[in-house]
Protein backbone atom coordinates (compact mmCIF):
# COMPACT_ATOMS: atom_id res chain seq x y z
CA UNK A 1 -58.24 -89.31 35.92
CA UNK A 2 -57.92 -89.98 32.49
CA UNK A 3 -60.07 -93.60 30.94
CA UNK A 4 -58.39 -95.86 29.49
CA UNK A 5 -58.48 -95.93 25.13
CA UNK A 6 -58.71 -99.18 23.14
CA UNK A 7 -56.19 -98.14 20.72
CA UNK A 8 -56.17 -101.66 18.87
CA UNK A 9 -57.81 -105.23 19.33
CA UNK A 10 -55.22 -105.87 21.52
CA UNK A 11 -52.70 -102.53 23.05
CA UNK A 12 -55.21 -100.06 25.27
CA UNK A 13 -53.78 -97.17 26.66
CA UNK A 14 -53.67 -96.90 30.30
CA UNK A 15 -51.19 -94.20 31.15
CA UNK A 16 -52.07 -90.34 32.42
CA UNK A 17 -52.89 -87.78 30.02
CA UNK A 18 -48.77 -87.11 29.40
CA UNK A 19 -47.34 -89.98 29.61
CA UNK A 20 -47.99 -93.21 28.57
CA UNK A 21 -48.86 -96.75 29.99
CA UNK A 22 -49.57 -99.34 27.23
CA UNK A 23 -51.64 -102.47 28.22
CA UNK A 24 -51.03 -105.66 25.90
CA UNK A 25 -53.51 -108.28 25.76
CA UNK A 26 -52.46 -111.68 25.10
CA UNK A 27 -54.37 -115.16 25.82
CA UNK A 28 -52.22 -116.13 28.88
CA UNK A 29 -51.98 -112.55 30.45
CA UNK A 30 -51.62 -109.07 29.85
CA UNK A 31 -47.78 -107.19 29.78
CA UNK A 32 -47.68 -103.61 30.79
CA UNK A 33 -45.30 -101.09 29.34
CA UNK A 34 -44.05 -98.17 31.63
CA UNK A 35 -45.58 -97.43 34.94
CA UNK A 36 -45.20 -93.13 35.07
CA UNK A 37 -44.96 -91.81 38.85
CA UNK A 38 -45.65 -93.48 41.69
CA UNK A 39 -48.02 -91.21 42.60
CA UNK A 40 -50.02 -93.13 39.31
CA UNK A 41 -49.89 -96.14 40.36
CA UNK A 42 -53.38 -96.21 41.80
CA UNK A 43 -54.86 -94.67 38.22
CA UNK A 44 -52.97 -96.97 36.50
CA UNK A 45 -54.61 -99.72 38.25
CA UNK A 46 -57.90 -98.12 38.01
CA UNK A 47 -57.47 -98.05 34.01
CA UNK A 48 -56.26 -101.71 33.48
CA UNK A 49 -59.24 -102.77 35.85
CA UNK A 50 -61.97 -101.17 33.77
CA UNK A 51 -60.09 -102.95 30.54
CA UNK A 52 -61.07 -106.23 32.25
CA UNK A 53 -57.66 -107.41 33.36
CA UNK A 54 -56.98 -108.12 37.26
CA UNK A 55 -53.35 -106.87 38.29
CA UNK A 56 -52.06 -110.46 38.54
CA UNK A 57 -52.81 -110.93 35.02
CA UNK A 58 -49.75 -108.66 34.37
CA UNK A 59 -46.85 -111.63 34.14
CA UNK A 60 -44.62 -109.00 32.27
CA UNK A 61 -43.82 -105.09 32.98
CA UNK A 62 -41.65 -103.27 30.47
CA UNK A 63 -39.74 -100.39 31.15
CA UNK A 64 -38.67 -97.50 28.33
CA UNK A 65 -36.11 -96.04 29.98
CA UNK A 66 -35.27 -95.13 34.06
CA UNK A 67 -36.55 -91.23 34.85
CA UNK A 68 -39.17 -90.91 37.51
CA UNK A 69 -41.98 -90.11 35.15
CA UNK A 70 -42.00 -93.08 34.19
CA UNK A 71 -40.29 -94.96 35.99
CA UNK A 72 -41.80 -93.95 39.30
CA UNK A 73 -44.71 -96.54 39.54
CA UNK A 74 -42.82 -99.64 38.97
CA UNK A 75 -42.11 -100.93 42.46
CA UNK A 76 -45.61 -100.29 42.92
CA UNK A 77 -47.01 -102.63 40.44
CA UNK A 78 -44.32 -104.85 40.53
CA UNK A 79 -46.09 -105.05 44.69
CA UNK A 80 -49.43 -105.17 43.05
CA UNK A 81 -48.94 -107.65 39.79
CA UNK A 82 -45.89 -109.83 40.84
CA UNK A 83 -44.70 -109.43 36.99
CA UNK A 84 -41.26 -110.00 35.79
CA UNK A 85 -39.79 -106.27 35.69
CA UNK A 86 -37.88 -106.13 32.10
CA UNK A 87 -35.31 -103.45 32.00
CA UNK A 88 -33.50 -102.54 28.89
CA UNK A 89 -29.42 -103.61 30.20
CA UNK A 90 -27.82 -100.02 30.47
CA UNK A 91 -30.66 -99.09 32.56
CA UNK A 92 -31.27 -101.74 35.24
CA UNK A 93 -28.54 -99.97 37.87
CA UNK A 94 -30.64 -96.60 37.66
CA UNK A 95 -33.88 -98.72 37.92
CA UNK A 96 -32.37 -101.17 40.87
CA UNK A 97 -31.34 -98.12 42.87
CA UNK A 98 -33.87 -95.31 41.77
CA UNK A 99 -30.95 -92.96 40.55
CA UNK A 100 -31.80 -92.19 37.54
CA UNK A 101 -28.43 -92.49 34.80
CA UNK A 102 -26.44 -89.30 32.93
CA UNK A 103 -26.46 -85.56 34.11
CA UNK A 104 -29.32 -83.20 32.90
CA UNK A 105 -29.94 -79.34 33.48
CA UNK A 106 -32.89 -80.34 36.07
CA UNK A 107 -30.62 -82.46 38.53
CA UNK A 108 -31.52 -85.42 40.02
CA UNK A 109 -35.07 -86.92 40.22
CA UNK A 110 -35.21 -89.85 42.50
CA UNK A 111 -37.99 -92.44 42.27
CA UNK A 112 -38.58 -95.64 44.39
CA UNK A 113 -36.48 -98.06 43.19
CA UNK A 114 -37.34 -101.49 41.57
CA UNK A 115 -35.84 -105.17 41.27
CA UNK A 116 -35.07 -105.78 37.71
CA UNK A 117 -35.90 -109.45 36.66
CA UNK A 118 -34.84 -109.12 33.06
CA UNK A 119 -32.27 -107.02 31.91
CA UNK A 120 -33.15 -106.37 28.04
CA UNK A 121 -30.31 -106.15 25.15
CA UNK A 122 -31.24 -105.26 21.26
CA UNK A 123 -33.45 -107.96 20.22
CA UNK A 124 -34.20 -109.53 23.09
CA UNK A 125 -37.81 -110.76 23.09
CA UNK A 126 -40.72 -111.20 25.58
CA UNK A 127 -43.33 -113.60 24.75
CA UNK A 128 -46.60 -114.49 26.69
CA UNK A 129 -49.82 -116.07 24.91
CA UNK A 130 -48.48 -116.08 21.16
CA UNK A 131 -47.62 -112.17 21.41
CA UNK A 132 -43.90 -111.53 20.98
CA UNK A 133 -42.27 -108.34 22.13
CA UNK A 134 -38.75 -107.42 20.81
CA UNK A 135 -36.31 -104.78 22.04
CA UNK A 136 -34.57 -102.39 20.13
CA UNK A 137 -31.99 -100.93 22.03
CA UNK A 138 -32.32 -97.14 21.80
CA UNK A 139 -30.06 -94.94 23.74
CA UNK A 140 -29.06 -91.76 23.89
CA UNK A 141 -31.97 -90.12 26.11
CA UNK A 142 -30.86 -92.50 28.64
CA UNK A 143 -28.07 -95.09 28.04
CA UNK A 144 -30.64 -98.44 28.51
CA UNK A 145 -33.91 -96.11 26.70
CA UNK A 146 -35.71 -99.36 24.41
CA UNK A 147 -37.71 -99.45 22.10
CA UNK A 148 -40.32 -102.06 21.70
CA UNK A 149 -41.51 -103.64 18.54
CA UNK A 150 -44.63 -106.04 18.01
CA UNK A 151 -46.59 -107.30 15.44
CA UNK A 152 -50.44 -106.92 15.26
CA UNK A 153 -52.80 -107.89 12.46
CA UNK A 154 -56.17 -105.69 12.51
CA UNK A 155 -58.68 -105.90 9.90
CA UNK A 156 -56.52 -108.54 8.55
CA UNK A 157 -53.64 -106.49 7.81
CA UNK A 158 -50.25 -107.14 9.80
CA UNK A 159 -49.18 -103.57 10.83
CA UNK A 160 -45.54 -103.28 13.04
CA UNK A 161 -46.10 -100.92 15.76
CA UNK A 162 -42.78 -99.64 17.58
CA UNK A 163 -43.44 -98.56 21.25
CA UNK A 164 -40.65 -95.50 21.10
CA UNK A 165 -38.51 -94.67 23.45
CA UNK A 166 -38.07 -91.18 24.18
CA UNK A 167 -35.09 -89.62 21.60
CA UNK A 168 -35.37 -85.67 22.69
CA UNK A 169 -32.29 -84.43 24.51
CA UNK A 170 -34.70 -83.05 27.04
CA UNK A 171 -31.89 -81.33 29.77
CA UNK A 172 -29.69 -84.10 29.01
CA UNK A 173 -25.89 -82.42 29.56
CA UNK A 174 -24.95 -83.49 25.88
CA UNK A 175 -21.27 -81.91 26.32
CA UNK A 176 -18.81 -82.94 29.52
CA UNK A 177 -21.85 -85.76 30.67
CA UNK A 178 -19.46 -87.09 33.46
CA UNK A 179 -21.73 -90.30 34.11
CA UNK A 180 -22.72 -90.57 30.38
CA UNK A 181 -19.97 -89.95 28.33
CA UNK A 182 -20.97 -91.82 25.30
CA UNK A 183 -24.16 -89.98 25.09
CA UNK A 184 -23.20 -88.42 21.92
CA UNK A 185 -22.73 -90.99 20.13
CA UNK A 186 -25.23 -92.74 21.03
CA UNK A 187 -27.91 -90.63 20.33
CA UNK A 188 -26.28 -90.18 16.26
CA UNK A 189 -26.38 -94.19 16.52
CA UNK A 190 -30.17 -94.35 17.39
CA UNK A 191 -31.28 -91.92 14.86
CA UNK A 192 -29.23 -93.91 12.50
CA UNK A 193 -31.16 -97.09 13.34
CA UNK A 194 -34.74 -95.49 13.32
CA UNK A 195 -34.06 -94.51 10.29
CA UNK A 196 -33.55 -97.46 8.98
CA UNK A 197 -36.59 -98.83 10.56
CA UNK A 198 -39.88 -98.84 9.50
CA UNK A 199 -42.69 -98.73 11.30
CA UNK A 200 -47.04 -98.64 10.57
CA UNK A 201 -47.69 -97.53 14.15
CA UNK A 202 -45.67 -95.28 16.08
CA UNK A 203 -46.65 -95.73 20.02
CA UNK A 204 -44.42 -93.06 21.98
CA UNK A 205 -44.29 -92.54 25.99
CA UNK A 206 -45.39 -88.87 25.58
CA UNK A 207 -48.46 -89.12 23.78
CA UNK A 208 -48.49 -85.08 23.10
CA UNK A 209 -44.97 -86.05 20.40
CA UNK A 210 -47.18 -87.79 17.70
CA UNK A 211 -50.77 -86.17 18.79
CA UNK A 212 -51.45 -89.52 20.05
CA UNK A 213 -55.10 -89.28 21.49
CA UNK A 214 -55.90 -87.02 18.04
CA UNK A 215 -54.93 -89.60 15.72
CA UNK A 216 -56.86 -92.14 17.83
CA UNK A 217 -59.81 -90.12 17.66
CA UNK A 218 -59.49 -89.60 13.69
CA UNK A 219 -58.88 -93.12 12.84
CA UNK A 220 -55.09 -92.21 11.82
CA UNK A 221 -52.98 -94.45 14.18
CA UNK A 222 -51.40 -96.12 11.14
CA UNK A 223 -49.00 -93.78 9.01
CA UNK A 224 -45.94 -95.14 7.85
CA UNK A 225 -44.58 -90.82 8.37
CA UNK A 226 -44.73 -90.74 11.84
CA UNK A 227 -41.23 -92.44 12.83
CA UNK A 228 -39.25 -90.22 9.76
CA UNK A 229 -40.44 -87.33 11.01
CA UNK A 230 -40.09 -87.75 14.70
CA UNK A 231 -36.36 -88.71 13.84
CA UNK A 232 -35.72 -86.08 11.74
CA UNK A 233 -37.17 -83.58 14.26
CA UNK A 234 -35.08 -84.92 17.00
CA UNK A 235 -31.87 -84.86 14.92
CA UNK A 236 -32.33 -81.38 14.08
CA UNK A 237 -32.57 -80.36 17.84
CA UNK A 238 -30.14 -82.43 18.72
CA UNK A 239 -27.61 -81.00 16.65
């Protein structure tokens, strides 16, 4: 099992060492972001633990988008925290019923399905102790894939760190996608967006896609070149 990182004063990683849980610390609580596989669920709560918050200090669990790997472990802490389960819109069926949205080349990965509380639209925003989440509605990857944005201030500095949801095609069926047929066009949308975006800290769900644990380790979370090039990688093999 991997230990949980402080990545700033106030996100800590918590996820495995592939993909990515992100603990938020606020004054009235803590929100989690993504809960991986079920079969995590336990690790997960291992890691927040040893960052000093109790499970019901979770009031708010965000989802990026509704595969199993990440996915997977959200009935499960919904069981263990009793937080509010916030679901980007386009997504909560999949999540609600555990069958995950669109055809891909790998078929269909089922994961224990999850009430949704919240279901998320572009800019809708989650606030708990003075920290204020907003969603940026993504899609493409799956049709209800969100982004989250935040503001932190470290060392004095206000730095906007986007929480990315996942914008590889990754065995998505990009041509005759029966039960995603806008998928297209929504992926060209979201690179669109991101590119318009700007963003100091780029805080992705598969750590490995910005060498997430080496930047941590060499002081180089902040770089303003992350997001451009992750978009302009993902347009490329897109197209």
């Amino acid at each position: 099992a991997m230990s949980p990182i402080t990545l700033f004063d106030r996100i800590d990683y918590v996820g495995t060492e592939g993909l990515a849980a992100y603990l938020i610390h606020t004054r009235d609580g803590a929100i989690l972001i993504d809960a991986p596989m079920s079969q995590n669920v336990t690790r997960i709560e291992y890691a927040v633990r040893a960052r000093g918050v109790k499970m019901r200090e979770i009031k708010y669990l965000l989802l990026s988008h509704a595969h199993f790997d990440h996915a997977g472990g959200l009935a499960g802490i919904k069981t263990l925290t009793g937080a509010k389960l916030v679901v980007g819109a386009r997504d909560a069926r999949a999540v609600s019923t555990g069958i995950p949205p669109g055809e891909t080349s790998y078929g269909v990965i089922k994961f224990p399905a999850a009430k949704v509380d919240v279901a998320a639209r572009d800019g809708s925003k989650v606030t708990l102790g003075g920290v204020t989440l907003t969603a940026v509605s993504t899609p493409g990857h799956t049709p209800g894939c969100t982004s989250w944005t935040m503001r932190i201030v470290e060392k004095g500095k206000p730095l906007d760190v986007l929480f990315a949801c996942s914008i590889t095609v990754a065995g998505n069926k990009l041509v005759g996608n029966k039960r995603y047929p806008g998928i297209v066009s929504d992926f060209r949308q979201t690179f669109a967006k991101l590119e318009g975006m700007q963003a100091d800290v780029v805080l992705p769900f598969h750590p490995e896609s910005v060498d997430l644990f080496g930047r941590a380790k060499r002081g180089e979370l902040v770089d303003r070149r992350v997001l451009p090039k992750m978009v302009a990688d993902a347009r490329v093999a897109f197209e």
